[in-house]
C-alpha atoms as a PDB file:
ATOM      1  CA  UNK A   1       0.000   0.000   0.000  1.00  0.00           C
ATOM      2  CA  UNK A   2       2.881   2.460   0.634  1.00  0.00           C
ATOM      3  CA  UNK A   3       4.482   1.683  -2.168  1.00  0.00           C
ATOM      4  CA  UNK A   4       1.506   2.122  -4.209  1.00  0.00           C
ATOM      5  CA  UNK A   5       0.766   5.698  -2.504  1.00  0.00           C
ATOM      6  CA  UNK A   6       4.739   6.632  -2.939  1.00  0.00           C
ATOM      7  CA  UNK A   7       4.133   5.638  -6.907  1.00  0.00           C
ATOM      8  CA  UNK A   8       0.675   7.217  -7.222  1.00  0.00           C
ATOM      9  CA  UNK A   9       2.431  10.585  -6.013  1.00  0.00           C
ATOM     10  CA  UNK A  10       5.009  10.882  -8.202  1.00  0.00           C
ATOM     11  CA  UNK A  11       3.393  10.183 -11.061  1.00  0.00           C
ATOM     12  CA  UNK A  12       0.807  13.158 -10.047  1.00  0.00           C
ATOM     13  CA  UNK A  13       4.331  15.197  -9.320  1.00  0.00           C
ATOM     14  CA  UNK A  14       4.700  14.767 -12.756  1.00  0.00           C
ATOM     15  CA  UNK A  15       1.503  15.267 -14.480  1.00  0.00           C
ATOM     16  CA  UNK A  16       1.288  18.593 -12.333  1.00  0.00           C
ATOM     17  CA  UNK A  17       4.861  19.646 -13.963  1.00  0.00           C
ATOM     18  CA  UNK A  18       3.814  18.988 -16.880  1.00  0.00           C
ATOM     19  CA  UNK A  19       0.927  20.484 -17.396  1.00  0.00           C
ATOM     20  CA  UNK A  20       2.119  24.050 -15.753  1.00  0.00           C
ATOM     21  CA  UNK A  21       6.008  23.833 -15.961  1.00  0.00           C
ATOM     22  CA  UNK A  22       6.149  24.671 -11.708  1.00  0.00           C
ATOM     23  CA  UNK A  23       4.400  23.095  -9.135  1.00  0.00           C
ATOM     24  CA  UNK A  24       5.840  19.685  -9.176  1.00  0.00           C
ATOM     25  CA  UNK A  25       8.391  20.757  -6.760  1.00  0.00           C
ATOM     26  CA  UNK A  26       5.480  22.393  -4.667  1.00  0.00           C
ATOM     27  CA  UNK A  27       3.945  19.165  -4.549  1.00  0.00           C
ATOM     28  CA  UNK A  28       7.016  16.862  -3.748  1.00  0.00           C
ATOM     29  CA  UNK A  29       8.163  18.699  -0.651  1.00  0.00           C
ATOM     30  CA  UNK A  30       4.769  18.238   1.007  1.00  0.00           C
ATOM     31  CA  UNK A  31       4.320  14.728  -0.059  1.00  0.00           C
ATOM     32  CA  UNK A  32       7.445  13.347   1.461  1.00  0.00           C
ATOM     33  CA  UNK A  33       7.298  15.297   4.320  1.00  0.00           C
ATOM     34  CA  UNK A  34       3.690  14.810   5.287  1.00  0.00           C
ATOM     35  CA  UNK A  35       2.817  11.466   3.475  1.00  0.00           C
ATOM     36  CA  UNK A  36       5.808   9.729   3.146  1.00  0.00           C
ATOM     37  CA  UNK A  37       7.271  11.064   6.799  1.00  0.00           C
ATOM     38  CA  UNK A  38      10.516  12.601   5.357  1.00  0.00           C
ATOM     39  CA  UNK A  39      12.226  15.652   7.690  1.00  0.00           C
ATOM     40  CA  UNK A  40      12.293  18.894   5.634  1.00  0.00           C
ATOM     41  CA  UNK A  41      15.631  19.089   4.755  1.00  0.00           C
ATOM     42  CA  UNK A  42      15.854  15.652   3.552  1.00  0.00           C
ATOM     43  CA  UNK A  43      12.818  16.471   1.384  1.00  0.00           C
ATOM     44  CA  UNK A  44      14.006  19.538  -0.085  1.00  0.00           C
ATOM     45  CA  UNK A  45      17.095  17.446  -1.276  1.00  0.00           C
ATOM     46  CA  UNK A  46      15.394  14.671  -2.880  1.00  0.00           C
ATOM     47  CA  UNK A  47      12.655  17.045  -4.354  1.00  0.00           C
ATOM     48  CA  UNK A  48      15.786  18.811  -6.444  1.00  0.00           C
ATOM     49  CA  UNK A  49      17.089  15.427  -7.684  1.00  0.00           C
ATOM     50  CA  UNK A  50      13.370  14.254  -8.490  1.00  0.00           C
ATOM     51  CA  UNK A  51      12.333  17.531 -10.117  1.00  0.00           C
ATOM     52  CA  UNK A  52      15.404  18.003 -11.987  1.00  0.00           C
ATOM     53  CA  UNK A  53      15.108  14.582 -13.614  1.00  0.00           C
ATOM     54  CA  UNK A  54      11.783  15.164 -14.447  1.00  0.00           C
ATOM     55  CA  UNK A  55      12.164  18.552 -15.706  1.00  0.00           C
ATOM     56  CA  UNK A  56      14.865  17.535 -18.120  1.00  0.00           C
ATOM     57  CA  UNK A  57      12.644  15.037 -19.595  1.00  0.00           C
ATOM     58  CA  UNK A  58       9.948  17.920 -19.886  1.00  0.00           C
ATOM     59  CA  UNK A  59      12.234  19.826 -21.374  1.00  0.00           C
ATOM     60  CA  UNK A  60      13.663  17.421 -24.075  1.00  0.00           C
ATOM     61  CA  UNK A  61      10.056  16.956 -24.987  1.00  0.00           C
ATOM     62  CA  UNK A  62       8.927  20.460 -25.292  1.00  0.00           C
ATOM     63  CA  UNK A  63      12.432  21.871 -27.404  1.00  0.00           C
ATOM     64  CA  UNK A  64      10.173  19.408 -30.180  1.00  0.00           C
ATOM     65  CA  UNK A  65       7.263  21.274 -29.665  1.00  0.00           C
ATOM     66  CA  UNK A  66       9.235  24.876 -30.230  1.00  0.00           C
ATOM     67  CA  UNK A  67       8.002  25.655 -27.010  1.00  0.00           C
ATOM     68  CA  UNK A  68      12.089  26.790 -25.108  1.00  0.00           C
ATOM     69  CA  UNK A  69      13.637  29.394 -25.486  1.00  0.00           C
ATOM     70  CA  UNK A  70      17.080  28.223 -25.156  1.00  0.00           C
ATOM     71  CA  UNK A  71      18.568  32.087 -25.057  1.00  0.00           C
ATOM     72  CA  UNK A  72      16.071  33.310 -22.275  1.00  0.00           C
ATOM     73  CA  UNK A  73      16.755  30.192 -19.822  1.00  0.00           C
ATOM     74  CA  UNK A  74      20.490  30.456 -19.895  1.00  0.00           C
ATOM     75  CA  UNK A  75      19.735  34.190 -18.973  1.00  0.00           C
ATOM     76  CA  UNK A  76      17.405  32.979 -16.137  1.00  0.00           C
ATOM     77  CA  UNK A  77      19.444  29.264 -15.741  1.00  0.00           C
ATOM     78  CA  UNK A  78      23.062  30.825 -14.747  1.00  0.00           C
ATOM     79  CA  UNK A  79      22.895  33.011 -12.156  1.00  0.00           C
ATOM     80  CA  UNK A  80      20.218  31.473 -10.275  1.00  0.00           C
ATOM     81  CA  UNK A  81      22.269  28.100 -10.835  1.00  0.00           C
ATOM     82  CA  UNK A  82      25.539  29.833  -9.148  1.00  0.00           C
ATOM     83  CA  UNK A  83      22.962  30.885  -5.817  1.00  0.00           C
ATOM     84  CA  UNK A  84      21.492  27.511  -5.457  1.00  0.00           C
ATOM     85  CA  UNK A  85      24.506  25.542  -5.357  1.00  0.00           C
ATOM     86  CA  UNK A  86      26.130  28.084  -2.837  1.00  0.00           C
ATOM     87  CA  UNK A  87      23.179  28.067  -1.123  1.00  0.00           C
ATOM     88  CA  UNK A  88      22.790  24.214  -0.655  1.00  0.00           C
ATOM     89  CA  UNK A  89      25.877  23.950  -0.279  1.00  0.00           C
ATOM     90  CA  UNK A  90      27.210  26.011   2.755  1.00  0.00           C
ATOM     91  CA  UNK A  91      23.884  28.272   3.915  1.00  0.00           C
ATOM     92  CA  UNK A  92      21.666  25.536   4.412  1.00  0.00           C
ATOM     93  CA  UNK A  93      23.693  23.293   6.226  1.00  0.00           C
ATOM     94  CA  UNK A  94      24.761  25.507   8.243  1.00  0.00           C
ATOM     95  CA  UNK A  95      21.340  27.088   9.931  1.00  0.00           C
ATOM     96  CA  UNK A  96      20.943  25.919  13.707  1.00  0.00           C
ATOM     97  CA  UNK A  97      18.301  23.375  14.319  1.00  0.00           C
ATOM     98  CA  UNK A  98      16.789  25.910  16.877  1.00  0.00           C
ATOM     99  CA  UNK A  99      16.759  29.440  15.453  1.00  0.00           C
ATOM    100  CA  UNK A 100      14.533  30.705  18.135  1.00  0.00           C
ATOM    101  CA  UNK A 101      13.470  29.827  21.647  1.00  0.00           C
ATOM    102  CA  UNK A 102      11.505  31.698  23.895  1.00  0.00           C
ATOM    103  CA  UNK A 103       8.772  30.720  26.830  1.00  0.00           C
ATOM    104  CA  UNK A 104       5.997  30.300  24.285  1.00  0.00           C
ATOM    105  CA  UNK A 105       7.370  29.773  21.007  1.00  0.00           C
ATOM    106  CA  UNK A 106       9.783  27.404  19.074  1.00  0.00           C
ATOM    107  CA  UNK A 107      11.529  28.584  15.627  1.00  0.00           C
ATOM    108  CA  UNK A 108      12.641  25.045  14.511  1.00  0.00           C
ATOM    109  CA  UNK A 109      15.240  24.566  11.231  1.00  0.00           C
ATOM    110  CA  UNK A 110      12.363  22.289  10.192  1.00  0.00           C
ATOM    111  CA  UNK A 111       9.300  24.714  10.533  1.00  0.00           C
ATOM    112  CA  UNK A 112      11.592  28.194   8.992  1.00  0.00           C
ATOM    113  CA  UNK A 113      12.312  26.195   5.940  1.00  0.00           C
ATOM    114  CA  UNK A 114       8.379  25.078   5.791  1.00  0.00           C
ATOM    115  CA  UNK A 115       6.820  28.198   6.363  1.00  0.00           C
ATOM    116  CA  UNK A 116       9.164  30.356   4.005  1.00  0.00           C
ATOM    117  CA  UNK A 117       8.585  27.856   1.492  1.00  0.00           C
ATOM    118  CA  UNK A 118       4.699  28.840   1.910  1.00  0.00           C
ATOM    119  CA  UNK A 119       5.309  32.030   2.145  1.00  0.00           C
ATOM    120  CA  UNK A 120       7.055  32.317  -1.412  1.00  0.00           C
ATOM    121  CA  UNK A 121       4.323  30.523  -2.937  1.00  0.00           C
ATOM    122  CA  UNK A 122       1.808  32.526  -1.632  1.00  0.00           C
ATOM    123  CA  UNK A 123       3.030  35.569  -2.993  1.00  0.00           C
ATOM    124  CA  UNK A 124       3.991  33.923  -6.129  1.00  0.00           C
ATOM    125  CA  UNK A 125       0.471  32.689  -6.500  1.00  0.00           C
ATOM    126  CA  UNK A 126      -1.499  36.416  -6.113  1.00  0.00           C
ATOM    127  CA  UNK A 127       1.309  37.538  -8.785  1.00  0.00           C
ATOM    128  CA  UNK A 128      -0.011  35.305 -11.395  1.00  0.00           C
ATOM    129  CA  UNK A 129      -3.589  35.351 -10.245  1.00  0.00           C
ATOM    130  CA  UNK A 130      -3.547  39.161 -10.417  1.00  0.00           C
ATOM    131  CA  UNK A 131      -4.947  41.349 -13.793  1.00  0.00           C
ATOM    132  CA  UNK A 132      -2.202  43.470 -15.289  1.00  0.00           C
ATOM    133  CA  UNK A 133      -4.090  46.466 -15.901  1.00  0.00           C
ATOM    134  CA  UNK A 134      -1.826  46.873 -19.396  1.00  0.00           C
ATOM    135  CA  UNK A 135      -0.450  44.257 -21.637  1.00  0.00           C
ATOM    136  CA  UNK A 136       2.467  45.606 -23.157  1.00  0.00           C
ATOM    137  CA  UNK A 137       4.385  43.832 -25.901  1.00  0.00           C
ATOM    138  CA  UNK A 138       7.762  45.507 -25.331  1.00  0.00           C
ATOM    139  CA  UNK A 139      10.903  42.948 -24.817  1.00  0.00           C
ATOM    140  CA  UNK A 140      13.906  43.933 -22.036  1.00  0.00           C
ATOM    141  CA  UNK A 141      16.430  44.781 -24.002  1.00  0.00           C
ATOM    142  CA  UNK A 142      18.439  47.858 -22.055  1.00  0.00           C
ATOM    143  CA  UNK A 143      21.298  46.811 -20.430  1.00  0.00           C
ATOM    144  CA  UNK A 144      19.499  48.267 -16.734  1.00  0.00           C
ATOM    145  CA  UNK A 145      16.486  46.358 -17.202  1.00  0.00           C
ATOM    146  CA  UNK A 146      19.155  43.518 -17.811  1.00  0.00           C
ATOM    147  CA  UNK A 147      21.308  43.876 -14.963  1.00  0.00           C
ATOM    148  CA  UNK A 148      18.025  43.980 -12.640  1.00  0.00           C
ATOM    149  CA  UNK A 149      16.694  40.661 -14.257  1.00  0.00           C
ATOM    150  CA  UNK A 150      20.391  39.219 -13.874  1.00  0.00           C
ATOM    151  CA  UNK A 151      19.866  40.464  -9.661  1.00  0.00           C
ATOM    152  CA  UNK A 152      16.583  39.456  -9.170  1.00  0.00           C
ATOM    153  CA  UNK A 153      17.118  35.742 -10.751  1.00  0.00           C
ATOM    154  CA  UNK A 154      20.111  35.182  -8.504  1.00  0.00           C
ATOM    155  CA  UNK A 155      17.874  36.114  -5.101  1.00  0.00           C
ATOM    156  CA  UNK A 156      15.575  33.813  -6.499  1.00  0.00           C
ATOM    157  CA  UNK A 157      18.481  31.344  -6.635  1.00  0.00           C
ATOM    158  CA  UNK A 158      18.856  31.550  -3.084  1.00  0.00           C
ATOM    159  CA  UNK A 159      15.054  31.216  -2.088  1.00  0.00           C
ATOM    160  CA  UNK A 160      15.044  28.019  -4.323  1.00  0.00           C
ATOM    161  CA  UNK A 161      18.171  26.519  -2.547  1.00  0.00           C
ATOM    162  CA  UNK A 162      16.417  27.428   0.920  1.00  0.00           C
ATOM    163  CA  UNK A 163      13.541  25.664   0.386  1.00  0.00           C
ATOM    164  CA  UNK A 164      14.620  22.960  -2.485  1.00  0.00           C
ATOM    165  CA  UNK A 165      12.466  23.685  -5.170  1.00  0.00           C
ATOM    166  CA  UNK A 166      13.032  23.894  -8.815  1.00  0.00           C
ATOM    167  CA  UNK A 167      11.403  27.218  -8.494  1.00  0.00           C
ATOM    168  CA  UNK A 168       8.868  26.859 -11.542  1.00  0.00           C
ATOM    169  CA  UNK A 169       6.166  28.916  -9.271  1.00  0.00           C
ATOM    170  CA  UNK A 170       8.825  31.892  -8.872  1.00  0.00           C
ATOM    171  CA  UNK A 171      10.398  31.564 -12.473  1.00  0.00           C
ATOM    172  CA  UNK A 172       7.300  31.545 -14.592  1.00  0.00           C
ATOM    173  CA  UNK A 173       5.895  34.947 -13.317  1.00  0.00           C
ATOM    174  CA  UNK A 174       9.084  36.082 -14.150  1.00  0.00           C
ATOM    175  CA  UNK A 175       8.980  35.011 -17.554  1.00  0.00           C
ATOM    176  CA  UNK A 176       5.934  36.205 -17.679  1.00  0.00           C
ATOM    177  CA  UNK A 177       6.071  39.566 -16.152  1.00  0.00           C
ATOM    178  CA  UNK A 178       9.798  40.177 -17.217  1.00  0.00           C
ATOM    179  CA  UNK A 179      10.095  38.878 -20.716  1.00  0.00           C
ATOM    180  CA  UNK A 180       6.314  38.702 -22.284  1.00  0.00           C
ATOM    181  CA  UNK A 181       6.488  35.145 -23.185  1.00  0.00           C
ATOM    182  CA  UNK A 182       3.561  33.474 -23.799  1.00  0.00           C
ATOM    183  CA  UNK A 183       2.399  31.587 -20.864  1.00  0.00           C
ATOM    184  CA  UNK A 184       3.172  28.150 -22.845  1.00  0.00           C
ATOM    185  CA  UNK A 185       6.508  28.826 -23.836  1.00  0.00           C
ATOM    186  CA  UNK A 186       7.050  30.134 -20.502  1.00  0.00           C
ATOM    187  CA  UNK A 187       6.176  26.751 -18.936  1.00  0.00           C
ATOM    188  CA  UNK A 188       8.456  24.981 -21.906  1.00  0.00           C
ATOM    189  CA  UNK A 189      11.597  27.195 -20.327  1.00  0.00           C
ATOM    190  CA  UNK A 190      11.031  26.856 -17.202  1.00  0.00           C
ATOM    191  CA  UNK A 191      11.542  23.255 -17.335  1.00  0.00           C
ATOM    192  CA  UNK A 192      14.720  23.658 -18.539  1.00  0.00           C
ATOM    193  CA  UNK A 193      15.538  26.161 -15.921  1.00  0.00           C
ATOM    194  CA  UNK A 194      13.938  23.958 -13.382  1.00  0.00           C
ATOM    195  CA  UNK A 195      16.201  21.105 -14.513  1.00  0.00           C
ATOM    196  CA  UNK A 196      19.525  23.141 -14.049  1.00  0.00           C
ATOM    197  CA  UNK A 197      18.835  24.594 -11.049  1.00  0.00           C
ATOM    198  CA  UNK A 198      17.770  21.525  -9.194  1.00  0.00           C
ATOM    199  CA  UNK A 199      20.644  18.958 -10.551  1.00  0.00           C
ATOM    200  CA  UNK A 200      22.848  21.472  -9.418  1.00  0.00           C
ATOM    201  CA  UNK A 201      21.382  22.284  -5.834  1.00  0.00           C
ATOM    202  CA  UNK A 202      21.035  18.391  -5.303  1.00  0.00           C
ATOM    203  CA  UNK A 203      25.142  18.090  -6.217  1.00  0.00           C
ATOM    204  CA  UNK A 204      25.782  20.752  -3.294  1.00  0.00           C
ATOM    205  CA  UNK A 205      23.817  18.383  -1.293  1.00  0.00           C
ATOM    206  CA  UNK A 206      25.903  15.260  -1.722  1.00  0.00           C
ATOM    207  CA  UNK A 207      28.334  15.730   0.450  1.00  0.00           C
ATOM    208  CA  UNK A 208      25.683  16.441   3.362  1.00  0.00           C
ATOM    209  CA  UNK A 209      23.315  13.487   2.774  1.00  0.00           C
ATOM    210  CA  UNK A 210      23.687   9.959   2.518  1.00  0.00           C
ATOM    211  CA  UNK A 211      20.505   9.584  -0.705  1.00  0.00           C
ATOM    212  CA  UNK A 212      18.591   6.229  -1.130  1.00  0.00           C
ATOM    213  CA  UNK A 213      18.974   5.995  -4.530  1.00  0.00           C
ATOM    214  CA  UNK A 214      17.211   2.960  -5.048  1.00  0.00           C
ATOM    215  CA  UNK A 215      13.991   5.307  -3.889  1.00  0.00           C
ATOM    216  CA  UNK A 216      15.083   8.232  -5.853  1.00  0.00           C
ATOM    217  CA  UNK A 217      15.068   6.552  -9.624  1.00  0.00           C
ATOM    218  CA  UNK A 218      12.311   4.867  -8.969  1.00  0.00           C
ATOM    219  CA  UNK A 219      10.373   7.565  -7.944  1.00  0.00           C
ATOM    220  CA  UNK A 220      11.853  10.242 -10.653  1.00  0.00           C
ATOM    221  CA  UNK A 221      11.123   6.922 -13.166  1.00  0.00           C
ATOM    222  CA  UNK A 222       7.438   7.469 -11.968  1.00  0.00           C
ATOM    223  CA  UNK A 223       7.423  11.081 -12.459  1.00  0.00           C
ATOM    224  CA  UNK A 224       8.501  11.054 -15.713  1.00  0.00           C
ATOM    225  CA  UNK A 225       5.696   9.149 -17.113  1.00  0.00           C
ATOM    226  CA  UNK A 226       3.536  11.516 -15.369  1.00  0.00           C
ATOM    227  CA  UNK A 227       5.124  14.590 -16.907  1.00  0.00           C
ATOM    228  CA  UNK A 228       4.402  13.091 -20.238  1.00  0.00           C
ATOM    229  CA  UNK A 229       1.106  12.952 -19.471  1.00  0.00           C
ATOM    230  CA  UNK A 230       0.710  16.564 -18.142  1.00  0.00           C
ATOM    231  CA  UNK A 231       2.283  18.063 -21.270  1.00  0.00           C
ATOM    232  CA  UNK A 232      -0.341  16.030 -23.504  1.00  0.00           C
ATOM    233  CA  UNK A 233      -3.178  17.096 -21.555  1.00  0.00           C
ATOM    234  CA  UNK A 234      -1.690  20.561 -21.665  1.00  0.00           C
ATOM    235  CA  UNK A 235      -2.298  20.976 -25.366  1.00  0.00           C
ATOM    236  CA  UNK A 236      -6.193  21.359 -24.302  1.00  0.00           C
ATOM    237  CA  UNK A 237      -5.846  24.519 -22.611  1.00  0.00           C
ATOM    238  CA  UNK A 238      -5.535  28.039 -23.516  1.00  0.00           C
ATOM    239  CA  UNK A 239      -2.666  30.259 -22.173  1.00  0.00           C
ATOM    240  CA  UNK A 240      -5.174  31.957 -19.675  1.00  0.00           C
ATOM    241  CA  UNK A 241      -6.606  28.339 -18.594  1.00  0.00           C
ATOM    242  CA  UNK A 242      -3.279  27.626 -17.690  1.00  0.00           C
ATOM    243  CA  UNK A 243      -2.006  30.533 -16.220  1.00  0.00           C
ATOM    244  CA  UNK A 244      -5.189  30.615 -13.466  1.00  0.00           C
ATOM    245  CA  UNK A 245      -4.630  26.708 -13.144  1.00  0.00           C
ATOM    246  CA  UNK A 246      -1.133  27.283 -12.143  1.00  0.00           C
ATOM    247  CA  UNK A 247      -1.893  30.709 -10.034  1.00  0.00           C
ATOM    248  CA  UNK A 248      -4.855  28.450  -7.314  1.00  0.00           C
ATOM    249  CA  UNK A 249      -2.976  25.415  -7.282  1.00  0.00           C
ATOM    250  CA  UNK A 250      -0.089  26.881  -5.511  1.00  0.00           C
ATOM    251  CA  UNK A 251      -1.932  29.408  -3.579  1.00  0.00           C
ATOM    252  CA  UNK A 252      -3.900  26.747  -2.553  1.00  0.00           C
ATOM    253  CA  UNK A 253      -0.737  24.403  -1.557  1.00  0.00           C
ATOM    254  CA  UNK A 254       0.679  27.408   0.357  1.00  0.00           C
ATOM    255  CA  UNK A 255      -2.488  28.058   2.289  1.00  0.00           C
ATOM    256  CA  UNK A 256      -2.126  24.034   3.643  1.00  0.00           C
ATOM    257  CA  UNK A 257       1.557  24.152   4.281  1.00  0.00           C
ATOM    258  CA  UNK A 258       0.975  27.320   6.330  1.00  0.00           C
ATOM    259  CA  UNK A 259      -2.069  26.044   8.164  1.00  0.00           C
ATOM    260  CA  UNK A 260      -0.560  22.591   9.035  1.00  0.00           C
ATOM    261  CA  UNK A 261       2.828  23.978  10.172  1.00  0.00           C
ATOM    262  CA  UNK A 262       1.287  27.266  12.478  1.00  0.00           C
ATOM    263  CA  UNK A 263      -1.994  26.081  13.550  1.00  0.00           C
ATOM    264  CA  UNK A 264      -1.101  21.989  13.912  1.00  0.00           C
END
């Protein structure tokens, strides 16, 4: 019965990173922390070798479809790539197992890491829920707006590394937002920033954590076959479909992470 749970998971890991190019890391920390009975930091390491696997695959099968733009990840891909892998690698490990303790109150290692990773989806959520009240068609092309992008992508970098996720639900409003791509081709390049960042965070991790492999390919195996599925269903929704899919899902996931970890 586990197994078939631990199966039945990722392959809806993958179906949900398929269909929205984020959100499968949203839904991996949560399942192996509250369904599979991983610790946190455990399951923000796993989630960036099983997401990155899986997002690689997404990737290869969307560069067919036309739908990455190769020039735009890298932009995206390489500084937030250099922040993860400091920040798994040295900040991480290195944050006290009690931050806070007072008479009333605990600040666990365990609960910060759950709670920001909430937090950042609950404000990534409202930004793609919300209604620009103008549409403009202009590209970033001045080296300011550049250098900002170039800033911005490596703090993302270190809020993926803090809370191990491939950051689809913080790259795609910047794709969209920052870059005007379509909300399709946005999904196609996240995956293949997704699958950077997360190989790479999960290598700073190696030397930290002792992974069960065995669980890990098998699991990622899983997810694949989902992810397949999620870009084929995909095709059946417009760009605005999938853009208010994306936004509830993870405002909905960030809503139960914060209720289970403040009020439980």
């Amino acid at each position: 019965m586990i197994e078939f749970i631990e199966y039945f998971c990722a392959l809806l890991i993958g179906v949900i990173l398929g269909l929205t190019g984020g959100g499968g890391s949203i839904l991996t920390v949560p399942l192996l922390v509250y369904i599979l009975n991983f610790n946190p930091l455990i399951a923000s390491s796993y989630s960036l070798f099983i997401v990155g696997i899986t997002s690689t695959f997404g990737t290869l099968i969307n560069l067919k479809k036309g739908n990455v733009d190769l020039k735009t990840g890298l932009l995206f891909a390489i500084p937030s790539l250099i922040s993860v892998y400091i920040t798994r690698k040295y900040i991480v490990h290195s944050i006290p197992e009690i931050i806070i303790q007072i008479s009333f109150f605990t600040l666990t290692k365990d609960l910060f890491l759950m709670v920001l990773f909430a937090v950042v989806m609950f404000f990534a959520a409202l930004s793609m829920l919300k209604v620009p009240k103008i549409t403009p068609l202009e590209v970033i092309e001045n080296k300011i707006s550049l250098y900002r992008i170039v800033f911005q992508v490596f703090c993302v970098g270190i809020l993926i590394g803090l809370i191990g996720a491939g950051g689809g639900f913080l790259i795609i409003p910047a794709l969209v937002h920052f870059t005007k791509l379509p909300i399709k081709k946005a999904i196609g390049t996240s995956l293949f920033i997704i699958a950077c960042n997360s190989l790479i965070g999960f290598s700073g991790d190696i030397q930290n954590i002792n992974p069960d492999w065995n669980f890990l390919f098998i699991f990622a195996a899983f997810a694949m076959t989902g992810i397949f599925i999620g870009i084929y269903i995909s095709r059946y929704f417009n760009d605005r479909s999938l853009k208010k899919i994306f936004g509830w899902f993870v405002l909905t996931m960030s809503v139960f992470i914060l209720t289970k970890e403040v009020l439980f």
